[in-house]
C-alpha atoms as a PDB file:
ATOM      1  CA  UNK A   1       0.000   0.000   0.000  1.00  0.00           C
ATOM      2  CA  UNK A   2       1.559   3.541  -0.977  1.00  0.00           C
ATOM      3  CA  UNK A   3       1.015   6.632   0.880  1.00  0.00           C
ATOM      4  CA  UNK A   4      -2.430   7.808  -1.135  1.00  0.00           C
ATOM      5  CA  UNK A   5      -3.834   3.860  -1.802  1.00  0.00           C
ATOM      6  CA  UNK A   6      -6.909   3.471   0.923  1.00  0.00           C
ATOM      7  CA  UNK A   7      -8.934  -0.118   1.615  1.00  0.00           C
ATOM      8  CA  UNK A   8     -12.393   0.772   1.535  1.00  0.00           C
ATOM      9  CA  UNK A   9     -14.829  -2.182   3.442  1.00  0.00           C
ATOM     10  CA  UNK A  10     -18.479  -2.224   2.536  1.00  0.00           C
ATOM     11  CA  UNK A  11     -20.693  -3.398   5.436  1.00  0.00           C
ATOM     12  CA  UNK A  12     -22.640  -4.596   3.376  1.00  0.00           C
ATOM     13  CA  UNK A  13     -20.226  -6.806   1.905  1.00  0.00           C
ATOM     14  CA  UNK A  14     -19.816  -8.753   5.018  1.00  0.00           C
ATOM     15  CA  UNK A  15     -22.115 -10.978   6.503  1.00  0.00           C
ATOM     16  CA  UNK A  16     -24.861  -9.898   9.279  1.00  0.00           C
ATOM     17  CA  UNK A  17     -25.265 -11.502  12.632  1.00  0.00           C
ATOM     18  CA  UNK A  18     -25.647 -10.228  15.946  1.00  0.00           C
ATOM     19  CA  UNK A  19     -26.927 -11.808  19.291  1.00  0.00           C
ATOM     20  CA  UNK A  20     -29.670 -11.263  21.517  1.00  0.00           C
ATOM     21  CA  UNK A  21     -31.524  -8.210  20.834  1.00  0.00           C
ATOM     22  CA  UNK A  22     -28.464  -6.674  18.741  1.00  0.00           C
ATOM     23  CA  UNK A  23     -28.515  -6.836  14.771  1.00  0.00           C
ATOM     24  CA  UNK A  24     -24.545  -6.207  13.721  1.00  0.00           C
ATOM     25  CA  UNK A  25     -21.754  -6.123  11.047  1.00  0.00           C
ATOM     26  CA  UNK A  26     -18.606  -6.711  12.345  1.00  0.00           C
ATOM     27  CA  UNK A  27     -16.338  -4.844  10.414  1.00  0.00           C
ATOM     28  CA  UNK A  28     -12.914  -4.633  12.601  1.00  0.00           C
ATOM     29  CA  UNK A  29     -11.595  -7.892  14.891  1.00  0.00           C
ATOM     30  CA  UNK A  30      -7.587  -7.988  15.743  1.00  0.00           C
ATOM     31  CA  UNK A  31      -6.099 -11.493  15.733  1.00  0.00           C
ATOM     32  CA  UNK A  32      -4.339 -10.406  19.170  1.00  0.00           C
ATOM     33  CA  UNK A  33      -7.627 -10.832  20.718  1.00  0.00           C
ATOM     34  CA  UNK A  34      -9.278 -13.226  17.834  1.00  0.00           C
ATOM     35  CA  UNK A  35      -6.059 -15.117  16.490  1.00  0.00           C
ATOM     36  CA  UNK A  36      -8.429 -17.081  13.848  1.00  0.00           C
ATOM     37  CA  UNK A  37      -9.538 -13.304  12.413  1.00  0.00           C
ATOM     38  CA  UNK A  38      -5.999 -13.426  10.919  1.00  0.00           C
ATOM     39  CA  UNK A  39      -7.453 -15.560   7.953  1.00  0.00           C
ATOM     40  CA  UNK A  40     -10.484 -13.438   7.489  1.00  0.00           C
ATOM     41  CA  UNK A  41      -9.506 -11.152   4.740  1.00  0.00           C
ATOM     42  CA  UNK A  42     -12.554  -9.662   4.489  1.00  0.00           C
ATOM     43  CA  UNK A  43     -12.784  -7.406   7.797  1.00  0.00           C
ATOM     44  CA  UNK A  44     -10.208  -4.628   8.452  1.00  0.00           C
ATOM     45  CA  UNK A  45      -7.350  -6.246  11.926  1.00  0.00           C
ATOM     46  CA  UNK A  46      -7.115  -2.979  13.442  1.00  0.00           C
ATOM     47  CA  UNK A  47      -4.601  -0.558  14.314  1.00  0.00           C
ATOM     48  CA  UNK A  48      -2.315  -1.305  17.380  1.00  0.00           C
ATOM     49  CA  UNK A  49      -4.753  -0.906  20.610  1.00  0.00           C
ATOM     50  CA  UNK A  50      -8.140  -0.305  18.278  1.00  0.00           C
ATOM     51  CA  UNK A  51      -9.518  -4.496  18.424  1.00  0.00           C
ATOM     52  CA  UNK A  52     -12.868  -4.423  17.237  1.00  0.00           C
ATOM     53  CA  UNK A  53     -15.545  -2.042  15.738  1.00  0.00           C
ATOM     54  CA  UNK A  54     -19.134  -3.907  14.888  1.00  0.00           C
ATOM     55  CA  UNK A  55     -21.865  -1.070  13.324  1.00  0.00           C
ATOM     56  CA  UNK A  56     -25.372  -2.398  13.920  1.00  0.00           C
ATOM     57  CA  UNK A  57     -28.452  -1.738  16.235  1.00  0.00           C
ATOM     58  CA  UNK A  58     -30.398  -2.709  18.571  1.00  0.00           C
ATOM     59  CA  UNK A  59     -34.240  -4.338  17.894  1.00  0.00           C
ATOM     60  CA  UNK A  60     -36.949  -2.132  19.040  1.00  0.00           C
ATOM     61  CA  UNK A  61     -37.584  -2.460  22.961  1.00  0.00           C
ATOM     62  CA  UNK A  62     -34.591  -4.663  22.925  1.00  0.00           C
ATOM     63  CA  UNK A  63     -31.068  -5.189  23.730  1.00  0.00           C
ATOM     64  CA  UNK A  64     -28.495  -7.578  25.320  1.00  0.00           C
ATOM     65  CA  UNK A  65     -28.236  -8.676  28.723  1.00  0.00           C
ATOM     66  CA  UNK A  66     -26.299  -8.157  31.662  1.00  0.00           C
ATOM     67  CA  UNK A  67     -22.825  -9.230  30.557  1.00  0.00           C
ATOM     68  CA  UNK A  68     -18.793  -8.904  31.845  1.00  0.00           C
ATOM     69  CA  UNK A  69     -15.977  -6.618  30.481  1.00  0.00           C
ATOM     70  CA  UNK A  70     -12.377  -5.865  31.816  1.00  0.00           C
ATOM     71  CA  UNK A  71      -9.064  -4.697  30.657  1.00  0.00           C
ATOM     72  CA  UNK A  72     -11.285  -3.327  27.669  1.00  0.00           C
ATOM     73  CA  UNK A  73     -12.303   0.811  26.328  1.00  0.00           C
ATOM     74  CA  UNK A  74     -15.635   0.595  24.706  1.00  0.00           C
ATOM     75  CA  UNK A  75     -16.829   3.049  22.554  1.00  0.00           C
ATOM     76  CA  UNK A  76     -20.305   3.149  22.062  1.00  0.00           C
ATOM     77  CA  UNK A  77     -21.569   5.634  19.438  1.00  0.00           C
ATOM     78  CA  UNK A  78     -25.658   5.531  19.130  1.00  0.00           C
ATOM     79  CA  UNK A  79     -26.177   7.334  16.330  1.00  0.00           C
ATOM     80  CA  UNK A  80     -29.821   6.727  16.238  1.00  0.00           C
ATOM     81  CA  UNK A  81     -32.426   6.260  18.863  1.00  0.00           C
ATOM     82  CA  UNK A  82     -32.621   5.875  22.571  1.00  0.00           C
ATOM     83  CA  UNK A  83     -30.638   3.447  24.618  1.00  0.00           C
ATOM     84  CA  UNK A  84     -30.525   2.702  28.095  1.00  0.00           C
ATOM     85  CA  UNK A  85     -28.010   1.619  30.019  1.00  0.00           C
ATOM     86  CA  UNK A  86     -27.898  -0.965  33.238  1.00  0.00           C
ATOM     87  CA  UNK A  87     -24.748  -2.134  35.521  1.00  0.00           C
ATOM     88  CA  UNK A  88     -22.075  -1.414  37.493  1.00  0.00           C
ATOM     89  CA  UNK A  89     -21.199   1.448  35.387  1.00  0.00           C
ATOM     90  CA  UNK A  90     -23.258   4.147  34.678  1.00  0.00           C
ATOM     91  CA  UNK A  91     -26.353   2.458  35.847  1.00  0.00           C
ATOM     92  CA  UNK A  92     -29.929   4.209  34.634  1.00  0.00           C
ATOM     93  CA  UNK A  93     -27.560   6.154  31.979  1.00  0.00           C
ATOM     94  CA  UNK A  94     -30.303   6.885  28.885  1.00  0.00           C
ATOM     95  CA  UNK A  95     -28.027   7.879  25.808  1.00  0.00           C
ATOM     96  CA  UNK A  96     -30.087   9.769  22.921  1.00  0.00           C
ATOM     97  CA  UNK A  97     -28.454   9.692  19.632  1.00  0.00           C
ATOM     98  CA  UNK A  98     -26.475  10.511  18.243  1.00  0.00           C
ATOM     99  CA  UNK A  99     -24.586  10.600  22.107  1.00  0.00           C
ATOM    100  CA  UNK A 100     -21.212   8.111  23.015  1.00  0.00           C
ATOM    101  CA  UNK A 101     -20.757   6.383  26.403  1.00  0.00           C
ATOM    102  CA  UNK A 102     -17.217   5.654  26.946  1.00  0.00           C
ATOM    103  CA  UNK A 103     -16.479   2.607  29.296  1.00  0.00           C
ATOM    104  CA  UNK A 104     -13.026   1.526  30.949  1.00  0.00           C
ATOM    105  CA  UNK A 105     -13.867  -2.015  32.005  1.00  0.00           C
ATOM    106  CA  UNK A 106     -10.472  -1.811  33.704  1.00  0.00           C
ATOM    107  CA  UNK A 107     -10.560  -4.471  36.575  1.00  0.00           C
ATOM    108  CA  UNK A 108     -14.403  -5.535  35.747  1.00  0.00           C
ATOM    109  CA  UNK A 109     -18.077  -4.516  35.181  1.00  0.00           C
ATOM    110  CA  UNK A 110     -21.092  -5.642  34.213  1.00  0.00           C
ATOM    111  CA  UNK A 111     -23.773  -3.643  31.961  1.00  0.00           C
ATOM    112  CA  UNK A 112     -26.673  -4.238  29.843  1.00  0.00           C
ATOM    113  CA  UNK A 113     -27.811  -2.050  26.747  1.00  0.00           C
ATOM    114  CA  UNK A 114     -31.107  -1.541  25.012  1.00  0.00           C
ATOM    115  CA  UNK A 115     -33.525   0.250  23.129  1.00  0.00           C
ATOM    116  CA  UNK A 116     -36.187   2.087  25.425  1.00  0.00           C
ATOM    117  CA  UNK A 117     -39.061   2.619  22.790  1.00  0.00           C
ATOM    118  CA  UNK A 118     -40.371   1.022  19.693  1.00  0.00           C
ATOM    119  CA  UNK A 119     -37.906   1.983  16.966  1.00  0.00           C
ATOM    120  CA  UNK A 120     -34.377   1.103  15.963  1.00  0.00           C
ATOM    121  CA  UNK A 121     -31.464   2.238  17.991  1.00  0.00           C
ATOM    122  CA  UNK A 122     -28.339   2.253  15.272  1.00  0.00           C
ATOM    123  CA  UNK A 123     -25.180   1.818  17.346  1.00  0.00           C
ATOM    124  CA  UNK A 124     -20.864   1.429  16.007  1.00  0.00           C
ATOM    125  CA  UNK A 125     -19.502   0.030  19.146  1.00  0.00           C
ATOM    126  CA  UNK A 126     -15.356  -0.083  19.300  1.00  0.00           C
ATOM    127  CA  UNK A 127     -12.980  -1.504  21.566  1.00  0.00           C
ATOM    128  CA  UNK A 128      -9.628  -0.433  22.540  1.00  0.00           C
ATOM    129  CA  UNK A 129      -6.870  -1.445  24.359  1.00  0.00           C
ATOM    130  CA  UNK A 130      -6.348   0.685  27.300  1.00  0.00           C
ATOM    131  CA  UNK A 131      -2.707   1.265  28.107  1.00  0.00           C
ATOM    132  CA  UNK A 132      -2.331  -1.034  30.926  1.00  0.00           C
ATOM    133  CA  UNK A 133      -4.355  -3.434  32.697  1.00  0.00           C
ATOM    134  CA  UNK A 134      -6.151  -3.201  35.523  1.00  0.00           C
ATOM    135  CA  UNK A 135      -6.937   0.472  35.688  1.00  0.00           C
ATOM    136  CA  UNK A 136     -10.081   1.498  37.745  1.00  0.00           C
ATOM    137  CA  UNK A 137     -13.162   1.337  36.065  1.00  0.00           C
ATOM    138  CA  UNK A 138     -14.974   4.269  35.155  1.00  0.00           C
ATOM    139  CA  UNK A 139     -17.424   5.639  32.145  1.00  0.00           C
ATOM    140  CA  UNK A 140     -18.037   9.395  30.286  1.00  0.00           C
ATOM    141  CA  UNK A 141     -20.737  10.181  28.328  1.00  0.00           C
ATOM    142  CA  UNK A 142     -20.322  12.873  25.267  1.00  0.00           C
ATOM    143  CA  UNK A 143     -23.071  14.475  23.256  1.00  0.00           C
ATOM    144  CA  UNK A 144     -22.494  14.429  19.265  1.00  0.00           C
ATOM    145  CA  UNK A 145     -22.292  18.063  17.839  1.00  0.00           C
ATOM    146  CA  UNK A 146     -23.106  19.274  14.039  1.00  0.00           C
ATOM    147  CA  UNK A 147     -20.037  21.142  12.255  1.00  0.00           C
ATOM    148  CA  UNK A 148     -17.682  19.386  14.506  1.00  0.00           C
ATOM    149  CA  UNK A 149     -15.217  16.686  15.753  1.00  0.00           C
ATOM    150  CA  UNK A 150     -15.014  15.510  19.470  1.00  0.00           C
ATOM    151  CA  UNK A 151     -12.642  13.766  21.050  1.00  0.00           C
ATOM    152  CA  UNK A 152     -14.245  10.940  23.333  1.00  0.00           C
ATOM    153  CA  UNK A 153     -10.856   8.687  24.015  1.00  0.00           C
ATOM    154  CA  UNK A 154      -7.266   9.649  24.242  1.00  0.00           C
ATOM    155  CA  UNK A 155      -5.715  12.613  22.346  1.00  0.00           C
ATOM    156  CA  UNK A 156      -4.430  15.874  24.087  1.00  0.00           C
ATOM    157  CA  UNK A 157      -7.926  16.447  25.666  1.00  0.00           C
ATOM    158  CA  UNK A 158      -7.399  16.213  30.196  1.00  0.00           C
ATOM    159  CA  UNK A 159     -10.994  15.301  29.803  1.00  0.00           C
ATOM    160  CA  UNK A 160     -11.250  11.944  28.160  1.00  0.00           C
ATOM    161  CA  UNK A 161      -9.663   8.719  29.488  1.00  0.00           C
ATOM    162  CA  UNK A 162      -5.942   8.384  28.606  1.00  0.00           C
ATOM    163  CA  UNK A 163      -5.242   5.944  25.321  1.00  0.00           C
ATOM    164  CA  UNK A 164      -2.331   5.001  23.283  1.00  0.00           C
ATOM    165  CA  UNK A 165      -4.876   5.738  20.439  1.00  0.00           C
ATOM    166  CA  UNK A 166      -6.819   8.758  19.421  1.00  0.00           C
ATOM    167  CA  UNK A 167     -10.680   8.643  18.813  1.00  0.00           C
ATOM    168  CA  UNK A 168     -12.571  11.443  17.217  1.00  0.00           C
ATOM    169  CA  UNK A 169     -16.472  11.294  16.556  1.00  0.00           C
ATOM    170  CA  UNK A 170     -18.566  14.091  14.986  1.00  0.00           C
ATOM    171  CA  UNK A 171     -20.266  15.618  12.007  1.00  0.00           C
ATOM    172  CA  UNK A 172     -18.553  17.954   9.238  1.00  0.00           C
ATOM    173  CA  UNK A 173     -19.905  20.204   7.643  1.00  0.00           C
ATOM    174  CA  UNK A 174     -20.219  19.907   3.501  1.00  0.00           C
ATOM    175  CA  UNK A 175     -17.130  21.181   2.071  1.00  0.00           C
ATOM    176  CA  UNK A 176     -14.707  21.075   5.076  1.00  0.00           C
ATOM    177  CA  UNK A 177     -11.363  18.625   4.668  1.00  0.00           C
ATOM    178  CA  UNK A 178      -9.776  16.816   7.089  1.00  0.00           C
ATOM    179  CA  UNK A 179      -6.429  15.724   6.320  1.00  0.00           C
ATOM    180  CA  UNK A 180      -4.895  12.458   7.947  1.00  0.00           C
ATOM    181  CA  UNK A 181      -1.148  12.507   8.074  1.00  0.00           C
ATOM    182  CA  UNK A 182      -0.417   8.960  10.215  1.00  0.00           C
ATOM    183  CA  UNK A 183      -1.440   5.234  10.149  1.00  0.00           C
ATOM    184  CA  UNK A 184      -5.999   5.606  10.353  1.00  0.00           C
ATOM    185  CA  UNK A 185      -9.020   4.226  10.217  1.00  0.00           C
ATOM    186  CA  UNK A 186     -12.726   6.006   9.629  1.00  0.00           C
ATOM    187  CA  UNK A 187     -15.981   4.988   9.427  1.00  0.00           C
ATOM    188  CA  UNK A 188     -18.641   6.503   7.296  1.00  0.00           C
ATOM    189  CA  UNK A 189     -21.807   6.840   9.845  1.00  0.00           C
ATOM    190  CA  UNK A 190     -23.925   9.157   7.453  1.00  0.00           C
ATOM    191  CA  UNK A 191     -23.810  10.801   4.083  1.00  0.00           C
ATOM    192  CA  UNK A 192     -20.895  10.749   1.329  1.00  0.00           C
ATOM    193  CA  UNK A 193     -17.416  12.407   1.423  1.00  0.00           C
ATOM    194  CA  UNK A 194     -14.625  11.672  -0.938  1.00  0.00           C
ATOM    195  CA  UNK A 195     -11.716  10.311   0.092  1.00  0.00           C
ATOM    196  CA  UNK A 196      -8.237  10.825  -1.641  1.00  0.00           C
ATOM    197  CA  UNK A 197     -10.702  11.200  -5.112  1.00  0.00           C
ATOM    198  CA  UNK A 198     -12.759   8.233  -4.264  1.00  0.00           C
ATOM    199  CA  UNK A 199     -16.566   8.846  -3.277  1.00  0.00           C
ATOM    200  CA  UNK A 200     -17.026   6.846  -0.173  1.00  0.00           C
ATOM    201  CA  UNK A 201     -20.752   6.239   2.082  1.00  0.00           C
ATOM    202  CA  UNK A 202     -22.511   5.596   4.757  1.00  0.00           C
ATOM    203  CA  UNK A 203     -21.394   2.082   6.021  1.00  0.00           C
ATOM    204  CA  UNK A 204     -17.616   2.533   4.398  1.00  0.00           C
ATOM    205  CA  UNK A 205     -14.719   1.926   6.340  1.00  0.00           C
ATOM    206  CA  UNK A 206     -11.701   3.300   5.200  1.00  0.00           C
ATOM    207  CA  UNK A 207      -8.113   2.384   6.452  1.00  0.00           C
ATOM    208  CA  UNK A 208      -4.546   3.736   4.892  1.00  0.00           C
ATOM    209  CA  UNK A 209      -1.130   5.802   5.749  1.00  0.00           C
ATOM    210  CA  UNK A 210      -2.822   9.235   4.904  1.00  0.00           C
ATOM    211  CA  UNK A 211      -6.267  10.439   3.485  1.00  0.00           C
ATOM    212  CA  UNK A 212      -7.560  13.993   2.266  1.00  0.00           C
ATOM    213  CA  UNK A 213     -11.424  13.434   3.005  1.00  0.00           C
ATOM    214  CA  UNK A 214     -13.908  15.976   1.731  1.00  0.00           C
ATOM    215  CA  UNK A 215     -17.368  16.209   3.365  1.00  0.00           C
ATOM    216  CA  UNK A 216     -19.527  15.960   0.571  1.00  0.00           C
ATOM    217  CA  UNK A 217     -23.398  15.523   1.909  1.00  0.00           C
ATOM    218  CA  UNK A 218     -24.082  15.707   5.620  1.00  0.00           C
ATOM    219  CA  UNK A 219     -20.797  13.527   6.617  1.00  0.00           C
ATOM    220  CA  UNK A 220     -20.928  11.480   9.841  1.00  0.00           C
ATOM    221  CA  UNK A 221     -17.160   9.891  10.263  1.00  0.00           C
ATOM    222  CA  UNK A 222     -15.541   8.263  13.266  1.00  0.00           C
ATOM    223  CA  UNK A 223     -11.506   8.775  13.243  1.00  0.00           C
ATOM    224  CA  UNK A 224      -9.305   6.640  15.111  1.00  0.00           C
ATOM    225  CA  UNK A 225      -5.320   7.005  14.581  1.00  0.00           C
ATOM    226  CA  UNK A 226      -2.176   6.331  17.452  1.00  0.00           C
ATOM    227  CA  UNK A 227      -2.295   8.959  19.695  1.00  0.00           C
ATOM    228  CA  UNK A 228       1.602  10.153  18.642  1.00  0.00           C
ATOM    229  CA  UNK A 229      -0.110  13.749  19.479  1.00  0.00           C
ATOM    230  CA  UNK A 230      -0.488  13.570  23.583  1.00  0.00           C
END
């Protein structure tokens, strides 16, 4: 791959599953943590500490039950809908999209997520690494803002937990360019951009050395790149 080349993955290229009350695609799965994903050529291994990334949602007045997590960061971006939120963490949290909750399992917790009403809840959960294990556990929530970026996990920004990587959610305004000088990979979550000259959509994931992007029509992206900046 030169410096300009990107891989563009199609969700819809890959199969669907999902389990419980959660319909998913997933897109991103590191053989560190899944060795046998090293064969799958399909799906995008990560980059360093970013494992995992599924983009899905959850059934109407559905969800997935109380379950375990440690020495994990989850990202969970609801870009649609209303989920709530049960467990050791954050307990009685409602998240309206588009919203993230950020979790550090660190040494263990327990939650549940669901859809509160009778529609959809679209969600693109990611994992991380966090920089060493057994940190205390702890969760932030961050509401999604038009015309801009936010930073929910690592980066330069004292208010997000600390990360070897950098994660950047938001909305861009049509015309704007972000340019990507390091090791990255974005997600698509709404509208069209283009993408070192290539159109690219909703559902996309893009990974490469370095990227121009262009928001074309109403651009949703997630960013995640090594956090060489903090």
């Amino acid at each position: 791959m030169n410096n300009t080349s990107l891989r563009i993955i199609d969700k819809e290229a890959l199969p669907l599953g999902g389990f419980a009350g959660i319909v998913e695609t997933r897109m991103v799965m590191s053989p560190k943590v899944w060795p046998k994903a090293q064969s799958n050529h399909q799906i995008s291994h990560g980059l360093d500490d970013f494992i995992y990334l599924a983009y899905g949602h959850f059934k109407p007045n559905d969800g997935v039950p109380i379950h375990p997590h440690n020495d994990v960061d989850i990202v969970s971006f609801i870009t649609s809908g209303s989920v709530g939120h049960k467990g050791t963490l954050g307990d009685g949290t409602l998240i309206e999209g588009p919203g993230v909750q950020v979790q550090r399992a660190g040494i263990g917790m327990q939650h549940s997520e669901f859809s509160v009403n009778d529609k959809k809840a679209g969600i693109v959960q990611i994992w991380f690494l966090p920089p060493k294990d057994g940190l205390a556990s702890n969760y932030q929530n961050f509401k999604i803002q038009e015309g801009q970026m936010t930073t929910v996990l690592g980066g330069s920004n004292d208010n997000t937990f600390d990360s070897n990587m950098h994660c950047q959610i938001g909305f861009i305004d049509d015309g704007d360019v972000i340019n990507v000088n390091k090791p990255f990979t974005a997600i698509i979550t709404r509208g069209t951009a283009i993408a070192n000259g290539e159109k690219v959509r909703e559902g996309q994931l893009i990974e490469g050395k370095e990227m121009s992007l262009i928001a074309e029509k109403q651009l949703g992206l997630v960013l995640i790149t090594r956090g060489d900046e903090k």
